[in-house]
C-alpha atoms as a PDB file:
ATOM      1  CA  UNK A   1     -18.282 -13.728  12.473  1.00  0.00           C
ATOM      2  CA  UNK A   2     -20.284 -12.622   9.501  1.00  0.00           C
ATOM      3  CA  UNK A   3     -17.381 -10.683   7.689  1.00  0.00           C
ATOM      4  CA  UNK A   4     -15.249 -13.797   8.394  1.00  0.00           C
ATOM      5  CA  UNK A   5     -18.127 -15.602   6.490  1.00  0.00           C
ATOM      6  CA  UNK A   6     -18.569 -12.817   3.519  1.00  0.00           C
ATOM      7  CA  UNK A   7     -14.803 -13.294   3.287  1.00  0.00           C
ATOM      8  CA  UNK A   8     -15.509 -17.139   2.954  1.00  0.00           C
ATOM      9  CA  UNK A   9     -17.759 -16.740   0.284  1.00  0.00           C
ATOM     10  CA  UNK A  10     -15.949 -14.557  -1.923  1.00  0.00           C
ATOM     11  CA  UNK A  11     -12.789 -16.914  -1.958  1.00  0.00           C
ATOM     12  CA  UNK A  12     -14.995 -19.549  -2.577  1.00  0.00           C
ATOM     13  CA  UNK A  13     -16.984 -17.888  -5.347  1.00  0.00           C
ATOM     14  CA  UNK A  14     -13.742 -17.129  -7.046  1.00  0.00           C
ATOM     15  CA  UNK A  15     -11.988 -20.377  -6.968  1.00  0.00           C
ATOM     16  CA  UNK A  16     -15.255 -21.050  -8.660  1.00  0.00           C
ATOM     17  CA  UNK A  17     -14.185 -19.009 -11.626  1.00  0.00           C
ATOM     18  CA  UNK A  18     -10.557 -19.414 -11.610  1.00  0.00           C
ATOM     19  CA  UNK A  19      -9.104 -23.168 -12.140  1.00  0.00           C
ATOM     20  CA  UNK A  20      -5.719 -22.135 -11.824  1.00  0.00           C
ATOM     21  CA  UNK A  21      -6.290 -20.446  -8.190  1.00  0.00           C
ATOM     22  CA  UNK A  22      -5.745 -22.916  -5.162  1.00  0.00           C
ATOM     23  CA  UNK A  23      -7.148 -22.350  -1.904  1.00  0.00           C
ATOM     24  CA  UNK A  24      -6.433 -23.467   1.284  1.00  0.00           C
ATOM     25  CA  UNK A  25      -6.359 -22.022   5.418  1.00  0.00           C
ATOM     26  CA  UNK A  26      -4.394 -20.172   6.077  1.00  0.00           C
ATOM     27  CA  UNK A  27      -3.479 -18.497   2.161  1.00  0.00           C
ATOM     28  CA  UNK A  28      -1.868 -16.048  -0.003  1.00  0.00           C
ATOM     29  CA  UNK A  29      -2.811 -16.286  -3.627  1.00  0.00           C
ATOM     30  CA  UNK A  30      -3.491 -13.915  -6.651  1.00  0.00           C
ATOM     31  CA  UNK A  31      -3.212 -13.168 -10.288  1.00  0.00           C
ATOM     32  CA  UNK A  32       0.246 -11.905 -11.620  1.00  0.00           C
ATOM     33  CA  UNK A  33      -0.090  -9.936 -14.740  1.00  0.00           C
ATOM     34  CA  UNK A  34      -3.578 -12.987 -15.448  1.00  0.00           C
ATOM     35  CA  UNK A  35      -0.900 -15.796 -14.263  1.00  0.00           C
ATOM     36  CA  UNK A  36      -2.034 -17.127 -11.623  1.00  0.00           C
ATOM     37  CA  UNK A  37       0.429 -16.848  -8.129  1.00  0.00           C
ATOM     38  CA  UNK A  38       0.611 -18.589  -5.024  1.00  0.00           C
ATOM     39  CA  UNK A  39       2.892 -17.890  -1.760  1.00  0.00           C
ATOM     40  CA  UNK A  40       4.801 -20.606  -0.329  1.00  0.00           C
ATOM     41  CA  UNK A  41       5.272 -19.112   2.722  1.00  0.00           C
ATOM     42  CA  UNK A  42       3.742 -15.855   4.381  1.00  0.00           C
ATOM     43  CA  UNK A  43       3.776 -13.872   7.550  1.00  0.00           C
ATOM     44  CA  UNK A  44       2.239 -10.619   9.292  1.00  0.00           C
ATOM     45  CA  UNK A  45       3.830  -8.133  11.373  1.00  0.00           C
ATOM     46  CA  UNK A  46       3.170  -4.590  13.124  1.00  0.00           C
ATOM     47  CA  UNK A  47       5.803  -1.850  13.510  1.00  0.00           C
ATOM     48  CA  UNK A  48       6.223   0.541  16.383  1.00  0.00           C
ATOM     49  CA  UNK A  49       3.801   3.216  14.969  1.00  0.00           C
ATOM     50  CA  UNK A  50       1.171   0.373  14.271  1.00  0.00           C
ATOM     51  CA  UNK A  51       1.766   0.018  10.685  1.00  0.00           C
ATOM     52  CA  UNK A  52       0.674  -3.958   8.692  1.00  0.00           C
ATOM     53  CA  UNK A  53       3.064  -5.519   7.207  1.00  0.00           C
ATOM     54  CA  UNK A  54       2.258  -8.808   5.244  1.00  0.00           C
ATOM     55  CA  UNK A  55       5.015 -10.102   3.374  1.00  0.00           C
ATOM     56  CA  UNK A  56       4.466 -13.443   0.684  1.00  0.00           C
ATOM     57  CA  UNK A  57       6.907 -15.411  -1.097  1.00  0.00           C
ATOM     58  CA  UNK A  58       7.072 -17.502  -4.359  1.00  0.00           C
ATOM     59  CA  UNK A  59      10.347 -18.861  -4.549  1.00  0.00           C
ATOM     60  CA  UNK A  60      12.238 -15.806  -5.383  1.00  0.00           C
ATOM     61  CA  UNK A  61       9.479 -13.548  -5.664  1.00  0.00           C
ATOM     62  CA  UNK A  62       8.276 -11.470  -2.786  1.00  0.00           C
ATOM     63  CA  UNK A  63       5.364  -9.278  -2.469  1.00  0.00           C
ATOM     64  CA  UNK A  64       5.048  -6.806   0.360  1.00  0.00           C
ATOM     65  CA  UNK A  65       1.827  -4.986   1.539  1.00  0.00           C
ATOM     66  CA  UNK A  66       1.772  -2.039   4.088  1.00  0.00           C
ATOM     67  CA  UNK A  67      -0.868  -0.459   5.590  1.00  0.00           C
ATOM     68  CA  UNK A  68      -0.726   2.696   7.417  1.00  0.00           C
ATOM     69  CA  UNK A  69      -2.888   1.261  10.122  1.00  0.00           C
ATOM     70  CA  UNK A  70      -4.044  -2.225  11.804  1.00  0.00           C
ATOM     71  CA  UNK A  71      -7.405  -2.652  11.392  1.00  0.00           C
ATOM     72  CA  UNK A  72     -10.737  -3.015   9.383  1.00  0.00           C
ATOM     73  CA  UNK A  73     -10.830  -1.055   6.430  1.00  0.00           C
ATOM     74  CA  UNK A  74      -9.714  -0.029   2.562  1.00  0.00           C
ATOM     75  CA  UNK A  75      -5.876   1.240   2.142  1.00  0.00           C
ATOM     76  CA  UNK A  76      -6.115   3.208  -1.457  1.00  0.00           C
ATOM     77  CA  UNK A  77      -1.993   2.902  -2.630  1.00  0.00           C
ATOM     78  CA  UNK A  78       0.043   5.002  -4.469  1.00  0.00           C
ATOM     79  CA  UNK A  79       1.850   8.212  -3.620  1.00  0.00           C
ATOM     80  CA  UNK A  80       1.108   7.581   0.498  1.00  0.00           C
ATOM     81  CA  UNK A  81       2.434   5.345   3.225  1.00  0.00           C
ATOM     82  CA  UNK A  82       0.071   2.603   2.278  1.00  0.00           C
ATOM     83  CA  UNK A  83       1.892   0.938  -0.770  1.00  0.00           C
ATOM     84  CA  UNK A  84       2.440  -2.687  -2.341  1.00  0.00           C
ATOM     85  CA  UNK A  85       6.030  -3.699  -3.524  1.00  0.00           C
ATOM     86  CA  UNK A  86       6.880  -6.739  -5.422  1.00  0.00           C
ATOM     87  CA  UNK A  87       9.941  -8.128  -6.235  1.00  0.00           C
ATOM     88  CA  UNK A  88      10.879 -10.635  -9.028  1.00  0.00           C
ATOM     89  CA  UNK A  89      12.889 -13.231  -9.771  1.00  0.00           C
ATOM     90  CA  UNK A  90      15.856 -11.244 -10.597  1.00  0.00           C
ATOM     91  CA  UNK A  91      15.863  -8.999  -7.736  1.00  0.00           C
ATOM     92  CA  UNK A  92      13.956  -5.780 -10.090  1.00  0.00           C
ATOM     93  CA  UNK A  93      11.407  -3.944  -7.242  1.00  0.00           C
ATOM     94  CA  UNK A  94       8.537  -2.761  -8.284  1.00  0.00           C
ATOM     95  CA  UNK A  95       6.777  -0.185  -5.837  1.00  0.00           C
ATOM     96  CA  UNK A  96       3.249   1.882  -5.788  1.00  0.00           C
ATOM     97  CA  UNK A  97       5.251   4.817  -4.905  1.00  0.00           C
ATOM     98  CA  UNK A  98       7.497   4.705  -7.872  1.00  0.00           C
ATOM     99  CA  UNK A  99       6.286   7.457 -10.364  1.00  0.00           C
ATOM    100  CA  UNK A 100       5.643   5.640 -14.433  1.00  0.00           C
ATOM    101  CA  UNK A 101       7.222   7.369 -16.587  1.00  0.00           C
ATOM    102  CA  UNK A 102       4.587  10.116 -18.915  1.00  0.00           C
ATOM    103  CA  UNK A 103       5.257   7.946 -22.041  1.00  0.00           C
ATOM    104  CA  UNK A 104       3.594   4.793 -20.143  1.00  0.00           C
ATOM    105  CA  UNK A 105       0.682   7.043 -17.853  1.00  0.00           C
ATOM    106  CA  UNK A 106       0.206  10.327 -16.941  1.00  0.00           C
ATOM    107  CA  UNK A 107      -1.590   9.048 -13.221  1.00  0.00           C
ATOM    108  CA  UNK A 108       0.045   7.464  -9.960  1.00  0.00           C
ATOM    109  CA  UNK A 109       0.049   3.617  -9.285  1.00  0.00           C
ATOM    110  CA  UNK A 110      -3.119   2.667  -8.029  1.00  0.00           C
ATOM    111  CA  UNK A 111      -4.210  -0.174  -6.384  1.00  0.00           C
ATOM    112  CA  UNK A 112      -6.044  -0.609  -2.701  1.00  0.00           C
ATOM    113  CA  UNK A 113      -5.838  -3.395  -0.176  1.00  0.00           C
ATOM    114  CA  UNK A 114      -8.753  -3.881   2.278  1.00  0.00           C
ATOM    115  CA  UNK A 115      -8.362  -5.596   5.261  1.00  0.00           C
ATOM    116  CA  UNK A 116     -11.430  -7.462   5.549  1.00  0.00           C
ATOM    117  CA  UNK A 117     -10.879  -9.354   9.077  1.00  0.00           C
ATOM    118  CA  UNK A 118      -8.161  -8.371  11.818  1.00  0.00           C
ATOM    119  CA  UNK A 119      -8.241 -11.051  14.402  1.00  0.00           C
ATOM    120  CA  UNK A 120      -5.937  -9.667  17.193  1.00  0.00           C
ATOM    121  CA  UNK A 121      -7.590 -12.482  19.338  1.00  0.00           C
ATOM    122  CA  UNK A 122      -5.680 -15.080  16.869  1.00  0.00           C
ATOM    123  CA  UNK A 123      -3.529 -12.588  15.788  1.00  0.00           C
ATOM    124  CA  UNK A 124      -4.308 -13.322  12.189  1.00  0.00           C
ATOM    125  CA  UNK A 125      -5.316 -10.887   9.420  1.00  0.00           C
ATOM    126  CA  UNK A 126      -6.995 -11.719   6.228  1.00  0.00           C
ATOM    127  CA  UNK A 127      -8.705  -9.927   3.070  1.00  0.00           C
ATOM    128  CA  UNK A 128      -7.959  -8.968  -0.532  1.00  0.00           C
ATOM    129  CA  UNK A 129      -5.763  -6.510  -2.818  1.00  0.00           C
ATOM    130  CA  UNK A 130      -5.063  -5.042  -6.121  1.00  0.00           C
ATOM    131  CA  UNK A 131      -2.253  -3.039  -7.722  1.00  0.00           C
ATOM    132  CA  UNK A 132      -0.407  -1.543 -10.366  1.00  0.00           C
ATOM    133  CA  UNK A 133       3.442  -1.060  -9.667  1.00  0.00           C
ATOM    134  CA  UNK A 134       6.429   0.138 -11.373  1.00  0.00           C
ATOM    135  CA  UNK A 135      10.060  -0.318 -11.281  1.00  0.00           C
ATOM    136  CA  UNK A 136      12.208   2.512 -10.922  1.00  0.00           C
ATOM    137  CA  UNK A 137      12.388   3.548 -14.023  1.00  0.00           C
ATOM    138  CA  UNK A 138       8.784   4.385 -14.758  1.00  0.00           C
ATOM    139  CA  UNK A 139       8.803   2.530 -17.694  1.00  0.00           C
ATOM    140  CA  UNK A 140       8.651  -1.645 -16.178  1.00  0.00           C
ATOM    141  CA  UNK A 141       5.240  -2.355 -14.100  1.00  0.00           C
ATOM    142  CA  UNK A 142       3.265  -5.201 -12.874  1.00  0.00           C
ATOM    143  CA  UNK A 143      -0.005  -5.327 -12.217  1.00  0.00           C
ATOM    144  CA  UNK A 144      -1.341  -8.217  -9.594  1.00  0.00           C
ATOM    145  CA  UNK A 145      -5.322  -8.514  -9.175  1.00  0.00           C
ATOM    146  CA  UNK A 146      -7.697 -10.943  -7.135  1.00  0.00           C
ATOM    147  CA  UNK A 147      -5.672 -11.116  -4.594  1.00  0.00           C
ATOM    148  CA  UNK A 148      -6.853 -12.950  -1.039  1.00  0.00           C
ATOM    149  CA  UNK A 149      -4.975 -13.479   1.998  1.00  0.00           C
ATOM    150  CA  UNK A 150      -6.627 -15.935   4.599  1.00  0.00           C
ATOM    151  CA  UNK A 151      -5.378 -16.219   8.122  1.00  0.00           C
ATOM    152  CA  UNK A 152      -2.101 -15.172   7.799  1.00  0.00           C
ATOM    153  CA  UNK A 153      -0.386 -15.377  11.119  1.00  0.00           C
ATOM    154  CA  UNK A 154       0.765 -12.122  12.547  1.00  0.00           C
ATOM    155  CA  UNK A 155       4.016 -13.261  14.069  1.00  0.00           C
ATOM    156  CA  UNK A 156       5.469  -9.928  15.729  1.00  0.00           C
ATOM    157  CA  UNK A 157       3.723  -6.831  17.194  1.00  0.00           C
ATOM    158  CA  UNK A 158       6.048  -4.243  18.420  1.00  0.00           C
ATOM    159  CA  UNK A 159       5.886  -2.125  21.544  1.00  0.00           C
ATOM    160  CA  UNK A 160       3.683   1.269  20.382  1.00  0.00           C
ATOM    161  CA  UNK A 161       5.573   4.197  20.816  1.00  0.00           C
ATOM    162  CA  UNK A 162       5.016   6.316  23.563  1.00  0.00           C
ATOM    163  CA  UNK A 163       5.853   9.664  22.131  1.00  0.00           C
ATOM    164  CA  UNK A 164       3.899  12.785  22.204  1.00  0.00           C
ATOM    165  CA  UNK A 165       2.504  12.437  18.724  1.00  0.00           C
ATOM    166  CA  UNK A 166      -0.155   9.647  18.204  1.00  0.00           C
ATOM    167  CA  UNK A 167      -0.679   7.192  14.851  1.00  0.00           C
ATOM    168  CA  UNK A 168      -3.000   9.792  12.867  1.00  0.00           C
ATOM    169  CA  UNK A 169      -0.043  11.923  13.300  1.00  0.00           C
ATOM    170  CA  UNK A 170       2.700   9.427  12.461  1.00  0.00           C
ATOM    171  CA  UNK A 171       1.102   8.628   9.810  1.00  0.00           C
ATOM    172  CA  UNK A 172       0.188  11.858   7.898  1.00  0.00           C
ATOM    173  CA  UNK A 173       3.914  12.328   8.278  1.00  0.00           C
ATOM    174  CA  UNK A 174       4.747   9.538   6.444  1.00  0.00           C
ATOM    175  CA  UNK A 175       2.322  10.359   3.642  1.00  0.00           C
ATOM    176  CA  UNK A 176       3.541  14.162   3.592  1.00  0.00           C
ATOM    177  CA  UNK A 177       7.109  12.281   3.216  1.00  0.00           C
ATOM    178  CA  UNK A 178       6.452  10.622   0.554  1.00  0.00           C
ATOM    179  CA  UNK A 179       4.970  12.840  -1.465  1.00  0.00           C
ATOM    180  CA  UNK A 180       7.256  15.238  -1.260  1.00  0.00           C
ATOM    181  CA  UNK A 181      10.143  12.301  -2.759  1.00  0.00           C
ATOM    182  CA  UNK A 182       7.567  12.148  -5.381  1.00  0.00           C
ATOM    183  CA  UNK A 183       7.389  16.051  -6.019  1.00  0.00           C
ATOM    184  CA  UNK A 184      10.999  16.274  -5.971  1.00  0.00           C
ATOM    185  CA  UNK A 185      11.567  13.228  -8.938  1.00  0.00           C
ATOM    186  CA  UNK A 186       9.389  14.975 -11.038  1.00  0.00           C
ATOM    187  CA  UNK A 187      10.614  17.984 -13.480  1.00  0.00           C
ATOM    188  CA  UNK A 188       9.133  21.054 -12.146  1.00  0.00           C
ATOM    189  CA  UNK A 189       8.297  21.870 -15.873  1.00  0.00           C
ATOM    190  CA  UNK A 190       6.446  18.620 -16.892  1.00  0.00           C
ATOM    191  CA  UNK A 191       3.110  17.046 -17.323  1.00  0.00           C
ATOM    192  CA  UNK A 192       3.376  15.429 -13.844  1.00  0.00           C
ATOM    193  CA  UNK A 193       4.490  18.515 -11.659  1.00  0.00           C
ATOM    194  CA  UNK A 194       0.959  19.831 -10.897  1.00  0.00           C
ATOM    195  CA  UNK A 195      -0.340  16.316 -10.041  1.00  0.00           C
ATOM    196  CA  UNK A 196       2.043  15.854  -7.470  1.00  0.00           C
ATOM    197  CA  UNK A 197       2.532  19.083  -6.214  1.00  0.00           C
ATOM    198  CA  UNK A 198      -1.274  18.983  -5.309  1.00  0.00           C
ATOM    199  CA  UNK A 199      -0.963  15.501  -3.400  1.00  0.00           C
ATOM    200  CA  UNK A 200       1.819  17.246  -1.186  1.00  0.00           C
ATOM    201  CA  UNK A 201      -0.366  19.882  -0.536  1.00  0.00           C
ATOM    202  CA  UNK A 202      -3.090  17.913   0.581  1.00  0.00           C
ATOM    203  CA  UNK A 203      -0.987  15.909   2.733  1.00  0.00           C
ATOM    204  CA  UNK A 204       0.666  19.003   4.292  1.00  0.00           C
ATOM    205  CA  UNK A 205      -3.108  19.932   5.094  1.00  0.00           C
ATOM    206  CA  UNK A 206      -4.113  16.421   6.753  1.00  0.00           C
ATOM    207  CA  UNK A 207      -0.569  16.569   8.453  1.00  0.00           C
ATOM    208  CA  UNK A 208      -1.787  19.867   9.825  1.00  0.00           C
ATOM    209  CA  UNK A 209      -4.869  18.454  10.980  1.00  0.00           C
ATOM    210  CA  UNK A 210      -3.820  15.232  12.715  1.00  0.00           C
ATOM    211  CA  UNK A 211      -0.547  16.993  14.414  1.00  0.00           C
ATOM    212  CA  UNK A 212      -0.867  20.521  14.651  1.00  0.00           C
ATOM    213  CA  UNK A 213       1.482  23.456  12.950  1.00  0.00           C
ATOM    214  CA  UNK A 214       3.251  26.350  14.021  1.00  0.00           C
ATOM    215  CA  UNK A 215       2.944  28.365  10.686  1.00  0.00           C
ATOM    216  CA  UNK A 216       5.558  26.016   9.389  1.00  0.00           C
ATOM    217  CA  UNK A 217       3.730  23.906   7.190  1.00  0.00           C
ATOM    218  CA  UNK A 218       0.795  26.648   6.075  1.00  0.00           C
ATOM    219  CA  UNK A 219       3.730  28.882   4.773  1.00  0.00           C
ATOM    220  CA  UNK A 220       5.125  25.790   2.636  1.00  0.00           C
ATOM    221  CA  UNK A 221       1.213  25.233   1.268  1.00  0.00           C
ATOM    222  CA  UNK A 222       0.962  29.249   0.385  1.00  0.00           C
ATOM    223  CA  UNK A 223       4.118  29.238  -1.599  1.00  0.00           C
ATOM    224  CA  UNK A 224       3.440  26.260  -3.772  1.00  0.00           C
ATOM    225  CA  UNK A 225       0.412  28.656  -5.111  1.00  0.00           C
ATOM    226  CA  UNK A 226      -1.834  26.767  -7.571  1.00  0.00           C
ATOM    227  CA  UNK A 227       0.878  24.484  -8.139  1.00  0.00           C
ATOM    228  CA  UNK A 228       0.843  25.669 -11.641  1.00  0.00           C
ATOM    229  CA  UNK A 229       4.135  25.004 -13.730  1.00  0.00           C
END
């Protein structure tokens, strides 16, 4: 009850600030490149390895958010299964896990998205976001800030899956995956290589942690080295 109340009180305090922002129960709403935006329509979901989905829509434009988990906490984006995709008007995506070009920034997206209150009583989900996306070129982005979501209805929760290999595992897979579509975009000669070869290798480590390894995945981490060019 308290967090639900925090969470009050910081909508409140910035509707106080911005004149542009309208509030109302349940909500999507946030700052597009300082414009202010405001979803139209908005829905929840949870996947078969217990993955958020929350998916908002402004006439043509849709943002989606996805968490590699469903519950309490902060979701840091960028280069992991936890990313933020928008898409405009015109049908351009712009994703966390694309990789901006070295002429724009020499860093990942970056963003986070903190689920501040996960009601699976009401099945409703609500808190706040930030990020920095690009399109596939590396050279478009968008950045959306003050973002709140307030009771948004989770409308389907999928049957977990009853494998061998729990969530942890699942999803230090998916993070190991997508690094290493990150590591292979980038010229193994560049500015970037190092960055990214080092966030494979620490998700091959976490991977090795949260699902075990048979020598498989040490022997990848050995020969990257230093991951010096």
């Amino acid at each position: 009850m308290k967090k639900v109340i925090v969470l009050l009180s910081l909508f409140l305090t910035f509707i106080a600030c911005e004149d542009d922002l309208v509030f109302s129960n349940p909500s999507f709403t946030a700052n597009k490149n300082d414009v202010s935006w405001q979803s139209t329509n908005f829905k929840a979901s949870i996947d078969a390895f217990g993955f958020l989905s929350i998916t908002a829509i402004n006439g043509e434009e849709i943002i989606n958010l996805k968490t590699a988990g469903a519950s309490n906490g902060t979701f840091t984006v960028g280069n992991t299964a936890t990313q933020a995709v928008y898409q405009d008007q015109n049908g351009v995506t712009y994703s966390t896990n694309n990789i901006p070009d070295p002429s724009i920034q020499l860093y990942p997206s970056e963003g986070q998205i903190n689920i501040e209150e996960f009601n699976s009583i009401e099945k409703t989900v609500s808190g706040t976001f930030y990020f920095h996306a690009f399109d596939n070129t590396g050279l478009q982005s968008v950045v959306f800030n003050k973002g709140f979501f307030y009771n948004v209805p989770i409308l389907f929760i999928a049957q977990p899956d009853n494998g061998q290999q729990d969530l942890a595992c699942l999803a230090a897979q998916a993070t190991t995956s997508t690094t290493l579509t990150n590591l292979n975009a980038v010229d193994v000669n560049g500015s970037q290589y190092s960055q990214y070869c080092t966030a494979y290798k620490v998700a091959l480590q976490i991977q090795i942690q949260e699902c075990g390894d048979d020598g498989t995945l040490q022997n990848i981490i050995t020969s990257l080295g230093d991951c010096s060019n």
